[in-house]
N, C-alpha and C. Protein backbone atom coordinates (compact mmCIF):
# COMPACT_ATOMS: atom_id res chain seq x y z
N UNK A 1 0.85 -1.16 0.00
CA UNK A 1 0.00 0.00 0.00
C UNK A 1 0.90 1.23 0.00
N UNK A 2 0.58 2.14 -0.78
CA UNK A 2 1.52 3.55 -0.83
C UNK A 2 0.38 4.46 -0.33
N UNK A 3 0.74 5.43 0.38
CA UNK A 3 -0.20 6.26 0.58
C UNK A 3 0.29 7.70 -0.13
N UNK A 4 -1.01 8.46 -0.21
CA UNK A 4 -1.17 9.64 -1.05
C UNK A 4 -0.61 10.96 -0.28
N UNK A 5 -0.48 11.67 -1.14
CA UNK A 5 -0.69 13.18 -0.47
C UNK A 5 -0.37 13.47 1.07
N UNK A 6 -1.09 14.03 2.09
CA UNK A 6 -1.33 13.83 3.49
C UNK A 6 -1.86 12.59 4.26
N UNK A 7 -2.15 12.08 4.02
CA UNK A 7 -2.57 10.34 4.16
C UNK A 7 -1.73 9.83 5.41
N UNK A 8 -2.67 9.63 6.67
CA UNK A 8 -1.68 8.84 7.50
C UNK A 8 -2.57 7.51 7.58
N UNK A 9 -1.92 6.06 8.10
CA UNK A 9 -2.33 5.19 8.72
C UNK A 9 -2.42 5.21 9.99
N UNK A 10 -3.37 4.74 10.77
CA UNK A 10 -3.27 4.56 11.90
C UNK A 10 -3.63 3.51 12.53
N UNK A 11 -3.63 2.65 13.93
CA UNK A 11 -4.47 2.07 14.48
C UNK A 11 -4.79 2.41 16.08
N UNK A 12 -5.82 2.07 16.21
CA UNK A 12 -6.91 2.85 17.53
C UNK A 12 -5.54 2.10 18.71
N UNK A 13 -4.96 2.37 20.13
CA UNK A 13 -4.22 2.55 21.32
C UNK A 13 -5.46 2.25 21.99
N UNK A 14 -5.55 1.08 22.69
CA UNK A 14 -6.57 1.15 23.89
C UNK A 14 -5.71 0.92 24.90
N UNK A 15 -6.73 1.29 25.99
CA UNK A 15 -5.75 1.10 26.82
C UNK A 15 -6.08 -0.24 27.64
N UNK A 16 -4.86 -0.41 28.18
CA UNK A 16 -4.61 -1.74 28.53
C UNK A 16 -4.84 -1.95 29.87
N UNK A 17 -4.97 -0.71 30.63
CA UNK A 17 -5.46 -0.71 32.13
C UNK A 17 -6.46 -1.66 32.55
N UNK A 18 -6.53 -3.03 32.88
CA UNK A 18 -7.69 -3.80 33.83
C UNK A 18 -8.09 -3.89 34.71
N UNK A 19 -7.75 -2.39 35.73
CA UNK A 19 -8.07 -2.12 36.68
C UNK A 19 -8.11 -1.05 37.25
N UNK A 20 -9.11 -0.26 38.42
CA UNK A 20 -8.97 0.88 38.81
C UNK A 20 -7.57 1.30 39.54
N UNK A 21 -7.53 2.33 39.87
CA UNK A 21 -6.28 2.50 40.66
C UNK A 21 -6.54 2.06 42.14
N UNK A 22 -8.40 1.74 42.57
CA UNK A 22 -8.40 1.20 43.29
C UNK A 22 -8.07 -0.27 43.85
N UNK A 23 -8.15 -1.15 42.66
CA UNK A 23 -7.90 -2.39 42.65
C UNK A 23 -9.28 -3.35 42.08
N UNK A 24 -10.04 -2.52 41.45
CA UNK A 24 -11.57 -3.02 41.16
C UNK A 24 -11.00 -3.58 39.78
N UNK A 25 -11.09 -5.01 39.27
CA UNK A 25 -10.97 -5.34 37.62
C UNK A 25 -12.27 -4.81 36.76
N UNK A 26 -11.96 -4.26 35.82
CA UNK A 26 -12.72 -3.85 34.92
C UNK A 26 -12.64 -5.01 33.35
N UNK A 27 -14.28 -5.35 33.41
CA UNK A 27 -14.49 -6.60 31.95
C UNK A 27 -13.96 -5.55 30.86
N UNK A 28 -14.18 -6.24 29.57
CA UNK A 28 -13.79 -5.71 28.34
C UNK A 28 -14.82 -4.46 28.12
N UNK A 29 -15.68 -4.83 27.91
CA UNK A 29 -17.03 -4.00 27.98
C UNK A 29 -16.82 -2.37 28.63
N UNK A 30 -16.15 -2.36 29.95
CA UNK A 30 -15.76 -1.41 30.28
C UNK A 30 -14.68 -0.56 29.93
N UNK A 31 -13.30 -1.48 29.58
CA UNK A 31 -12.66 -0.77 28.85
C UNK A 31 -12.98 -0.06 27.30
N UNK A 32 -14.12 -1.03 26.86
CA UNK A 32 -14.62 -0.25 25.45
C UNK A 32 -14.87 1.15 25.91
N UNK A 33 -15.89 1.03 26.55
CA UNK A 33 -16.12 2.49 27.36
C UNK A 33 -15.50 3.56 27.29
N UNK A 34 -14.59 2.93 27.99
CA UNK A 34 -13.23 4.02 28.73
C UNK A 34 -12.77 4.78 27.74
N UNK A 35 -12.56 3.99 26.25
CA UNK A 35 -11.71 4.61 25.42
C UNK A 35 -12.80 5.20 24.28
N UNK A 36 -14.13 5.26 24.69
CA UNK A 36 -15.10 6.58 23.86
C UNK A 36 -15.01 7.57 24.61
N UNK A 37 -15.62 8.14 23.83
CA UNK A 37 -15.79 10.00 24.33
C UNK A 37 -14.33 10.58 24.22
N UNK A 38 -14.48 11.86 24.03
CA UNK A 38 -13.04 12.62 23.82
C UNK A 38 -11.71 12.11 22.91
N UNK A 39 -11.01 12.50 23.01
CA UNK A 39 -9.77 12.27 21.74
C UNK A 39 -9.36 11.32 22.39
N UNK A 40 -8.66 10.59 21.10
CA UNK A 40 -8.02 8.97 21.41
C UNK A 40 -6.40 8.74 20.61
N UNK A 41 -6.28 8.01 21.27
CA UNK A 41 -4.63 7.50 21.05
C UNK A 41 -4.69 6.42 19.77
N UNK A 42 -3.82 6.87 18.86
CA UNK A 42 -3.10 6.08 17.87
C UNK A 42 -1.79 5.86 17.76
N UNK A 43 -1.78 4.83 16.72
CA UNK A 43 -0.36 4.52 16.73
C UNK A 43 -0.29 4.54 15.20
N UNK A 44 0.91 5.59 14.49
CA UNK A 44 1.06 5.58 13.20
C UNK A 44 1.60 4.42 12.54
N UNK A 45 0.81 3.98 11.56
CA UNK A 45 1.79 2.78 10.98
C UNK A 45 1.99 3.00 10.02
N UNK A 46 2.38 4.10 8.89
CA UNK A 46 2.73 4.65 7.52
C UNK A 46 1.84 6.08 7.27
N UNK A 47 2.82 7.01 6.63
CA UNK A 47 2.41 7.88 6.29
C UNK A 47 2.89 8.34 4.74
N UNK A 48 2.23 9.31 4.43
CA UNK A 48 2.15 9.48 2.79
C UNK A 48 3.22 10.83 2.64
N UNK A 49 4.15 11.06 1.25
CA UNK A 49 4.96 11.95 1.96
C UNK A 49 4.47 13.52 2.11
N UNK A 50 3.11 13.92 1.55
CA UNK A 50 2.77 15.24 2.77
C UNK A 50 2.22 16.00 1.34
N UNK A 51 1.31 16.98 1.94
CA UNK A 51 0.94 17.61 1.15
C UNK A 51 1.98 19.18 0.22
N UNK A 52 1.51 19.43 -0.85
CA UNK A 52 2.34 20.58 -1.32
C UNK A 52 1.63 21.70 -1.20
N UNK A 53 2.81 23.11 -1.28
CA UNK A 53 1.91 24.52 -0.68
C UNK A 53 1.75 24.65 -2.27
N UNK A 54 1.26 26.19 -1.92
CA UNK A 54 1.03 26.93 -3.13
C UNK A 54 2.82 27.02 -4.01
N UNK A 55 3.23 26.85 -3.70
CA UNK A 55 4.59 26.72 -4.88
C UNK A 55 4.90 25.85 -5.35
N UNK A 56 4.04 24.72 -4.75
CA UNK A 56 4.55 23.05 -5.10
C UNK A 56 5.35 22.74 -4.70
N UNK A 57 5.91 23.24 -3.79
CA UNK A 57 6.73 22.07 -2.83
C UNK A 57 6.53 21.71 -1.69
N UNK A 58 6.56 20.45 -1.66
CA UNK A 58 6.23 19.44 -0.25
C UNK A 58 6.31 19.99 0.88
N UNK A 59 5.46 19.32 1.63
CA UNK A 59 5.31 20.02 2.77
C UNK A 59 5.50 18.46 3.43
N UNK A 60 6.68 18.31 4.49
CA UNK A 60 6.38 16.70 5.12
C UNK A 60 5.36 16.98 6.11
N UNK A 61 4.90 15.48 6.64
CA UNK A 61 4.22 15.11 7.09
C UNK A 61 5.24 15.20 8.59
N UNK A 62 4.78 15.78 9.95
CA UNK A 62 5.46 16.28 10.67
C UNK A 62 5.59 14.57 12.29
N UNK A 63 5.09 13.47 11.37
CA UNK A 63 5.67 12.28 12.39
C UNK A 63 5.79 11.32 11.53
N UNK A 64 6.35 10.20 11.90
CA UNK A 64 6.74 9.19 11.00
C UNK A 64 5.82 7.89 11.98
N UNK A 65 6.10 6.33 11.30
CA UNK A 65 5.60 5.51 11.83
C UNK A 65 6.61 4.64 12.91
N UNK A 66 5.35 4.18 13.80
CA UNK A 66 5.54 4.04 15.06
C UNK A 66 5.41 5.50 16.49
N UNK A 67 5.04 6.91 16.11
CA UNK A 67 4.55 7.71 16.63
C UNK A 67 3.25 7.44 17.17
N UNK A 68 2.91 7.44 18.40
CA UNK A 68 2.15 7.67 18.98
C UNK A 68 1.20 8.80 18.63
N UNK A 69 -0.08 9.23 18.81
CA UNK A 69 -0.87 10.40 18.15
C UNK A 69 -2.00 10.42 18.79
N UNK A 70 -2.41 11.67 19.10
CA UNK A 70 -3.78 11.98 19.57
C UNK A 70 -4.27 12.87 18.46
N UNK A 71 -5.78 12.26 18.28
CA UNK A 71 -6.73 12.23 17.14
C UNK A 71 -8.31 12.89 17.61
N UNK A 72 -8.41 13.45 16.79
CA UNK A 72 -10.23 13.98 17.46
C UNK A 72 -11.12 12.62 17.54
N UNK A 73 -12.10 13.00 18.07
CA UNK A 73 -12.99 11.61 19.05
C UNK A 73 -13.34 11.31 17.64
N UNK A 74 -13.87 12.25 16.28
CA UNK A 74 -14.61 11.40 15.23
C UNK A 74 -14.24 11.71 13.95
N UNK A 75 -13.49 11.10 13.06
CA UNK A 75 -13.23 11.10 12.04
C UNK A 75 -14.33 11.91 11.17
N UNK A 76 -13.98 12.81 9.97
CA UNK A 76 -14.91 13.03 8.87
C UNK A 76 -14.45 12.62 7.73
N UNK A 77 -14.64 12.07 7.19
CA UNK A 77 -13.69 11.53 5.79
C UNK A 77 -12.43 10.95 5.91
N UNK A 78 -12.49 9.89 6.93
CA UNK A 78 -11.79 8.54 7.43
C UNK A 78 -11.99 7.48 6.72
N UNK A 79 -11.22 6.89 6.36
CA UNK A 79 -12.00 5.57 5.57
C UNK A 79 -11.46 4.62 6.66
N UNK A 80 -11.88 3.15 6.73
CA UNK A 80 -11.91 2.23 7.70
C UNK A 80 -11.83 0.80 6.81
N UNK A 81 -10.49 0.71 7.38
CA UNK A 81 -10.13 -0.62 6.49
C UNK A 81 -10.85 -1.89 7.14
N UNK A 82 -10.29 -3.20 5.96
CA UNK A 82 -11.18 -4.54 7.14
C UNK A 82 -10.65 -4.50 8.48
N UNK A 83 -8.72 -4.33 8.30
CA UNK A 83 -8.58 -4.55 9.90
C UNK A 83 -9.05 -4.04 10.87
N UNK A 84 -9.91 -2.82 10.48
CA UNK A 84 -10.03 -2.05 11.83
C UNK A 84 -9.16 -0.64 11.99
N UNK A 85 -8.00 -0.83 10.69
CA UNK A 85 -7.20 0.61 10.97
C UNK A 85 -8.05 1.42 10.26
N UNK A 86 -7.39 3.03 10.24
CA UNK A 86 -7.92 4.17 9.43
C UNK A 86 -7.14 4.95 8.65
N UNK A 87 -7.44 4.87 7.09
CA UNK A 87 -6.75 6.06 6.75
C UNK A 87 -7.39 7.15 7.03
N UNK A 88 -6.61 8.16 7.27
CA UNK A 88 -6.94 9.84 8.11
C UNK A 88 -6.15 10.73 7.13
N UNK A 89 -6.19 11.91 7.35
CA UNK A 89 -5.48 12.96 6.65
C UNK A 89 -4.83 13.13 8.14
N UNK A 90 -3.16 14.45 7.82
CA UNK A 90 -2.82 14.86 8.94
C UNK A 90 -3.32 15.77 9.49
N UNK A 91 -4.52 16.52 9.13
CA UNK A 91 -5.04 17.63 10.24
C UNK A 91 -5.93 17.35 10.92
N UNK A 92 -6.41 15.68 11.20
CA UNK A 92 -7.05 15.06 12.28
C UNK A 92 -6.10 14.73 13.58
N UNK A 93 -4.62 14.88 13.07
CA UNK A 93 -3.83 14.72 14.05
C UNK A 93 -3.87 16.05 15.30
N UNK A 94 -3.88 15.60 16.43
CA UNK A 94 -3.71 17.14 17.45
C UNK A 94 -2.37 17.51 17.84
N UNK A 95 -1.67 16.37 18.09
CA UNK A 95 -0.54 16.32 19.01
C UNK A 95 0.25 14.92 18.61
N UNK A 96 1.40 14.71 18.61
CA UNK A 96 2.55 13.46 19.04
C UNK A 96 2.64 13.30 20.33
N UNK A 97 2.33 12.07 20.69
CA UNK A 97 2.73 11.87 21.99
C UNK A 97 4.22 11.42 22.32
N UNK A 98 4.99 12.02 23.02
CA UNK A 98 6.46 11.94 23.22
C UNK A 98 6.70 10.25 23.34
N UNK A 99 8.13 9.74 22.88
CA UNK A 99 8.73 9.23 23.00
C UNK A 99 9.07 9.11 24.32
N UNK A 100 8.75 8.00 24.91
CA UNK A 100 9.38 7.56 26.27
C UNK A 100 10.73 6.49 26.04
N UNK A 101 11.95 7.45 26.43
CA UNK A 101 13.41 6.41 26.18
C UNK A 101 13.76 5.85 27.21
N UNK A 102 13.88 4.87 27.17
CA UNK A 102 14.10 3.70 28.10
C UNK A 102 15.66 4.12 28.51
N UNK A 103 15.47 4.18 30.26
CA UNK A 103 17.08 4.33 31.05
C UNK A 103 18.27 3.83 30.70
N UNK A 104 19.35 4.58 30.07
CA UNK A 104 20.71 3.69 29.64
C UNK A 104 20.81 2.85 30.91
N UNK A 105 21.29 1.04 30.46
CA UNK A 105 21.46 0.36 31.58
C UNK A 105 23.28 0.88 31.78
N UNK A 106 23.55 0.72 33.09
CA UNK A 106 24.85 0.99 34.27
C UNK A 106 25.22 -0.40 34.19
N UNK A 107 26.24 -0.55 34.23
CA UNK A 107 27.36 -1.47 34.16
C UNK A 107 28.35 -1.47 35.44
């Protein structure tokens, strides 16, 4: 698959929490829940190389794949593949969520 223009892939980040911070387990059902309403976490898995300005030249696409991404709660002109991912444009994107780098190990 090549993607177009502004074109990102994504797939939906749920979260993996099975429990309150109280210690209550929460079924699947509830985590569906959890992760409607308000903006949601993706994970980029290919992007297209970016749209062009008025001079015609490229404009990149400002994350690459494997970026983390927060997305508005509802797509408008999303398409929805069988797996379940989405192609999106990048101005559904809000934010990158930072890179968490794992502690150099000490010797």
């Amino acid at each position: 698959m090549k993607l177009l223009g502004n074109r990102v892939h994504v797939r939906r980040v749920k979260r993996a929490k099975a429990s309150t911070d109280g210690g209550i387990l929460l079924p699947d059902i509830a985590l569906d829940d959890l992760n409607t309403g308000g903006p949601k976490e993706y994970e980029v898995l290919a992007v297209g190389p970016g749209r062009r300005n008025r001079s015609g030249d490229p404009v990149p696409v400002e994350f690459a794949p494997g970026d983390r991404v927060i997305c508005q709660s509802y797509f408008t002109g999303a398409h929805e593949m069988p797996d379940g991912t989405f192609i999106i444009s990048d101005d559904m994107i809000m934010l990158v969520v930072p890179r968490q780098h794992a502690p150099e190990a000490t010797h």
